[in-house]
N, C-alpha and C. Protein backbone atom coordinates (compact mmCIF):
# COMPACT_ATOMS: atom_id res chain seq x y z
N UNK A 1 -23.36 231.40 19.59
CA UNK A 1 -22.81 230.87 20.83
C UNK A 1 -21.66 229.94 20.52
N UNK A 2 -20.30 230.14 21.27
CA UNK A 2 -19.36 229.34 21.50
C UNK A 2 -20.01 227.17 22.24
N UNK A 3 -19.32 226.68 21.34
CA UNK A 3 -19.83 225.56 21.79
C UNK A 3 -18.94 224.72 21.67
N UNK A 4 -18.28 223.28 22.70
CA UNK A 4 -17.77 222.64 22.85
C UNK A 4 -17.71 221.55 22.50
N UNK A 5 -17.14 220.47 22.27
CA UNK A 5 -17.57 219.00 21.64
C UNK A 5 -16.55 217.69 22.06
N UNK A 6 -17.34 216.60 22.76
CA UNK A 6 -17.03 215.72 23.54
C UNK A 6 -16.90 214.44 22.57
N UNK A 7 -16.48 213.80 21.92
CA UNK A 7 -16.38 212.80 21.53
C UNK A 7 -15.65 211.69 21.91
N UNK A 8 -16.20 210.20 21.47
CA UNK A 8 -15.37 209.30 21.99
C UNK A 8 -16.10 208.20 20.45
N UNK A 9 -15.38 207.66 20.91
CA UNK A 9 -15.71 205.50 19.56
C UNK A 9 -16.60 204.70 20.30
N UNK A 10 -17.32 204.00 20.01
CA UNK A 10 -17.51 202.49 20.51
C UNK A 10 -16.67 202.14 20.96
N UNK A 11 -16.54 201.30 22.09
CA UNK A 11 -15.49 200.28 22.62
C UNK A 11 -14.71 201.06 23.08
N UNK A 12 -14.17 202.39 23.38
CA UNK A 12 -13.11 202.88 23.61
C UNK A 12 -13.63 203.11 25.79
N UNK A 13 -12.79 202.57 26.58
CA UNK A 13 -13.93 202.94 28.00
C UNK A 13 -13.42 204.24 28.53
N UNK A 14 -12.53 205.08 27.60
CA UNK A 14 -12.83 206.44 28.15
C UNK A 14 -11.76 206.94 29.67
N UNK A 15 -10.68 205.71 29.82
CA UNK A 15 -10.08 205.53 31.25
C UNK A 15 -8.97 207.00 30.76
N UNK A 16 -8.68 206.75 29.56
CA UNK A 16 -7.36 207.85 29.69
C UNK A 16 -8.59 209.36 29.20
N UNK A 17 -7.54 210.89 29.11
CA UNK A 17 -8.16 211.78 28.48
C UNK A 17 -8.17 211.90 27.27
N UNK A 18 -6.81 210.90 26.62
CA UNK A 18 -6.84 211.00 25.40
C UNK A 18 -7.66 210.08 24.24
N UNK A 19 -8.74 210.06 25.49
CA UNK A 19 -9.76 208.91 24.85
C UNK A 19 -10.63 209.89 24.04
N UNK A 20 -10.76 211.10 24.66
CA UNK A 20 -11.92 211.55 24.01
C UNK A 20 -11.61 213.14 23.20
N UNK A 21 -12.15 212.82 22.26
CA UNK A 21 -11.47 214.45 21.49
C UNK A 21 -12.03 215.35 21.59
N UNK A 22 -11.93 216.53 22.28
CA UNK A 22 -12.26 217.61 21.91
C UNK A 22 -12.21 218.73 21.40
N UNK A 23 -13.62 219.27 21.09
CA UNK A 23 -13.44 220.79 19.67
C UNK A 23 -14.64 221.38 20.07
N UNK A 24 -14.62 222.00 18.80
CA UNK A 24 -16.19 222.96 18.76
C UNK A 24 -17.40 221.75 17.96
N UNK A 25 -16.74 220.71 17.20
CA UNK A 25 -17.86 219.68 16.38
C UNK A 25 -16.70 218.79 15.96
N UNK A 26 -17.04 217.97 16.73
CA UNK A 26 -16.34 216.78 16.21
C UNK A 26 -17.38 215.28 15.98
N UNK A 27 -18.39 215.90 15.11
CA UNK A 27 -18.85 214.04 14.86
C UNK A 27 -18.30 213.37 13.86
N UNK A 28 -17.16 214.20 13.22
CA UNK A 28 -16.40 212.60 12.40
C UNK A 28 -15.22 211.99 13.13
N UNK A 29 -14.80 212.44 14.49
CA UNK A 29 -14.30 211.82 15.37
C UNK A 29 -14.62 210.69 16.31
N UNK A 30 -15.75 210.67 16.13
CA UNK A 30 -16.33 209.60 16.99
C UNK A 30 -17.38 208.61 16.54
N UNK A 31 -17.85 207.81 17.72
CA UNK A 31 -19.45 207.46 17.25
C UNK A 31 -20.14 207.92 17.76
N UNK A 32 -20.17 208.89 19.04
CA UNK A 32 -20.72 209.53 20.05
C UNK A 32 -20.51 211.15 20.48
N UNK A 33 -21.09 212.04 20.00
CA UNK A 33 -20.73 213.16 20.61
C UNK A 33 -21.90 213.95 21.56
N UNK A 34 -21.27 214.55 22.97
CA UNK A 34 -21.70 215.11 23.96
C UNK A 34 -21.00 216.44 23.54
N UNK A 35 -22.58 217.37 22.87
CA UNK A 35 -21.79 218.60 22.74
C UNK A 35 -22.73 219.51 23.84
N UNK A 36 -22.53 220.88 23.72
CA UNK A 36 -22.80 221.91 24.42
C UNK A 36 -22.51 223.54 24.11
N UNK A 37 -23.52 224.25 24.56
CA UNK A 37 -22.93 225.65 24.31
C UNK A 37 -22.61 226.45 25.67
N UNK A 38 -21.72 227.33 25.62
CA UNK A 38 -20.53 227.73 26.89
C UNK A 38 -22.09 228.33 27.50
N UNK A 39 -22.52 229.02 27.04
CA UNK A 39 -23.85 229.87 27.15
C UNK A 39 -24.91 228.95 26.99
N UNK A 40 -26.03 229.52 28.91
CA UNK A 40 -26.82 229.10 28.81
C UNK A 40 -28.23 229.85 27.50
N UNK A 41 -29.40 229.27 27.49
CA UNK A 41 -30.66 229.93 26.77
C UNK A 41 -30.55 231.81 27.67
N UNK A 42 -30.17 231.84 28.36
CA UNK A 42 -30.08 233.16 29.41
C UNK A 42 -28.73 233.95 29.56
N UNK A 43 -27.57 233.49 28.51
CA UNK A 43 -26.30 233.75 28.87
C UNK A 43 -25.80 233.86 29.99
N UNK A 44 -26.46 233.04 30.19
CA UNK A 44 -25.18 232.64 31.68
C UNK A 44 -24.32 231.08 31.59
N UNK A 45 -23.49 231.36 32.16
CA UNK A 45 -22.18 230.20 31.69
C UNK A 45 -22.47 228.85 32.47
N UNK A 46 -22.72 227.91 31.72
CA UNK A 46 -22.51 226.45 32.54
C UNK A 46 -21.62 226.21 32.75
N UNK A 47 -21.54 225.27 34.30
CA UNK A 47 -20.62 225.15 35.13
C UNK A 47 -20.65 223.19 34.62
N UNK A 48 -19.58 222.89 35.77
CA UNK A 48 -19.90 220.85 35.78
C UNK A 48 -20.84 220.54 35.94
N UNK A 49 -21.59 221.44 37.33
CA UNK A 49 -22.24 220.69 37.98
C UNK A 49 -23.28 220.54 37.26
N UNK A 50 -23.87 220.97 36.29
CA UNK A 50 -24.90 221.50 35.29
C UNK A 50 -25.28 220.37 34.30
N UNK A 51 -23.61 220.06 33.71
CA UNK A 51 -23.73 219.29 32.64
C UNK A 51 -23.40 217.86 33.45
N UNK A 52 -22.98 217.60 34.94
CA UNK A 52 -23.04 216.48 35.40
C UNK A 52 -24.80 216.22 35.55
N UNK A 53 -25.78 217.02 35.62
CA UNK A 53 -26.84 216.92 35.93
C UNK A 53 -27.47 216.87 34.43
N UNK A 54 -27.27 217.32 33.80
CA UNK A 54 -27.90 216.27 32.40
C UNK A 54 -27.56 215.66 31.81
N UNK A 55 -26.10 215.18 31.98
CA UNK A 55 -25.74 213.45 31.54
C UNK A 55 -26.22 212.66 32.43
N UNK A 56 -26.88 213.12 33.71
CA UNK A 56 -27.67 211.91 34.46
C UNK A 56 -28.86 211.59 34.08
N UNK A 57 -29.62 213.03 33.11
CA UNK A 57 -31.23 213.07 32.89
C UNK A 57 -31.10 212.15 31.78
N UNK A 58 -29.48 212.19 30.75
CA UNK A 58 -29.75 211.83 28.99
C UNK A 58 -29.62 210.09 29.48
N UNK A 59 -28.70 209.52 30.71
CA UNK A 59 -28.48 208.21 31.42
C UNK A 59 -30.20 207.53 31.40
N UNK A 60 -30.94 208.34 32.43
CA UNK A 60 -32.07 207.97 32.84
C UNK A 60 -32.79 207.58 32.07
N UNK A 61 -33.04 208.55 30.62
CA UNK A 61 -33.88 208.51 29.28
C UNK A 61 -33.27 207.24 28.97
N UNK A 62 -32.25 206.95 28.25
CA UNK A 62 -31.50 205.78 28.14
C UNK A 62 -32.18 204.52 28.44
N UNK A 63 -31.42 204.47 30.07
CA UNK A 63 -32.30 203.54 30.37
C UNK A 63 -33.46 202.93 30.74
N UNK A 64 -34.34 203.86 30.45
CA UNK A 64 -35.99 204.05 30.68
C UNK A 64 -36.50 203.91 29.05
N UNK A 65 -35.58 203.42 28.35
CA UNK A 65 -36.17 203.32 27.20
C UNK A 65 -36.61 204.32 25.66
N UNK A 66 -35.70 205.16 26.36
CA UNK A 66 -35.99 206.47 25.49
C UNK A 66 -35.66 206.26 24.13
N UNK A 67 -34.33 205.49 24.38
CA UNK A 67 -34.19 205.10 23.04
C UNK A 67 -34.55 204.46 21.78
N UNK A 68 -35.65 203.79 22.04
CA UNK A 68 -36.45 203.38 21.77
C UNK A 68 -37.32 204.70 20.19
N UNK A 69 -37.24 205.47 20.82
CA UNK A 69 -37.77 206.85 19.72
C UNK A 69 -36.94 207.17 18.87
N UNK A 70 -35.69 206.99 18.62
CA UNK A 70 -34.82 206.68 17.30
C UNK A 70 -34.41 205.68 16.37
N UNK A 71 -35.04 204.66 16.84
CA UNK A 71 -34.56 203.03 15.83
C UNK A 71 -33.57 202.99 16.05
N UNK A 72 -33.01 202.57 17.69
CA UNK A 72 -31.75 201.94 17.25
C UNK A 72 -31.72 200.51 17.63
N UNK A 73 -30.65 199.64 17.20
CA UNK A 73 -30.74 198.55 17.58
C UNK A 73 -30.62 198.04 19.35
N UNK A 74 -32.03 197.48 19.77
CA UNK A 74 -32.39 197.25 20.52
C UNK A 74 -31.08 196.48 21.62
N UNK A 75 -30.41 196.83 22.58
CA UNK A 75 -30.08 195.71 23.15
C UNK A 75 -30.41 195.61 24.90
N UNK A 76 -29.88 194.77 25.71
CA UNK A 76 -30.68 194.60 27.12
C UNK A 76 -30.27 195.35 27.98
N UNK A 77 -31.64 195.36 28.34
CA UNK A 77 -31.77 196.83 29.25
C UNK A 77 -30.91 197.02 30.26
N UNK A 78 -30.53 197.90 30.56
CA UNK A 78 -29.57 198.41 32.18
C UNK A 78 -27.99 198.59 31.54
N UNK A 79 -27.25 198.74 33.01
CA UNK A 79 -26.13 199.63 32.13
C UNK A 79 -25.35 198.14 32.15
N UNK A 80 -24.21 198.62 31.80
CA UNK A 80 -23.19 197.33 31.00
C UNK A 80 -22.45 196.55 32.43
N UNK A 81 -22.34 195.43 32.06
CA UNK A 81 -21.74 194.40 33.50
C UNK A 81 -19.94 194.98 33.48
């Protein structure tokens, strides 16, 4: 499967497009990558609305503590002021 790759840095807030690089794998571009394959488990093609709906589920985990199951360094809860 063809697959896409979203990266961005720490600190960078992502306002322009040329904030974030994209490829097929880019994790030495970033500190963060949101990847994906064009093809669903069923070959059928994801759309936005798809992947707007599980950057809300990976948000939720987040802040519900999910993170918590990788060791990372802990900081306070909820999203950023």
């Amino acid at each position: 499967m063809t697959a896409v790759s979203f990266s961005m840095s720490r600190g960078v807030d992502g306002l322009k497009m040329s904030d974030v690089t994209v490829g097929t794998s880019a994790p030495g571009a970033g500190d963060v990558e949101f990847r994906f394959n064009i093809l669903d488990t069923q070959s059928h093609n994801l759309n936005d609305k798809d992947l707007w709906l599980i950057l809300q589920a990976f948000q939720r985990w987040v802040l519900n503590g999910g993170n918590t199951a990788i060791a990372i360094t802990q900081q306070p809860s909820g999203p950023p002021n």
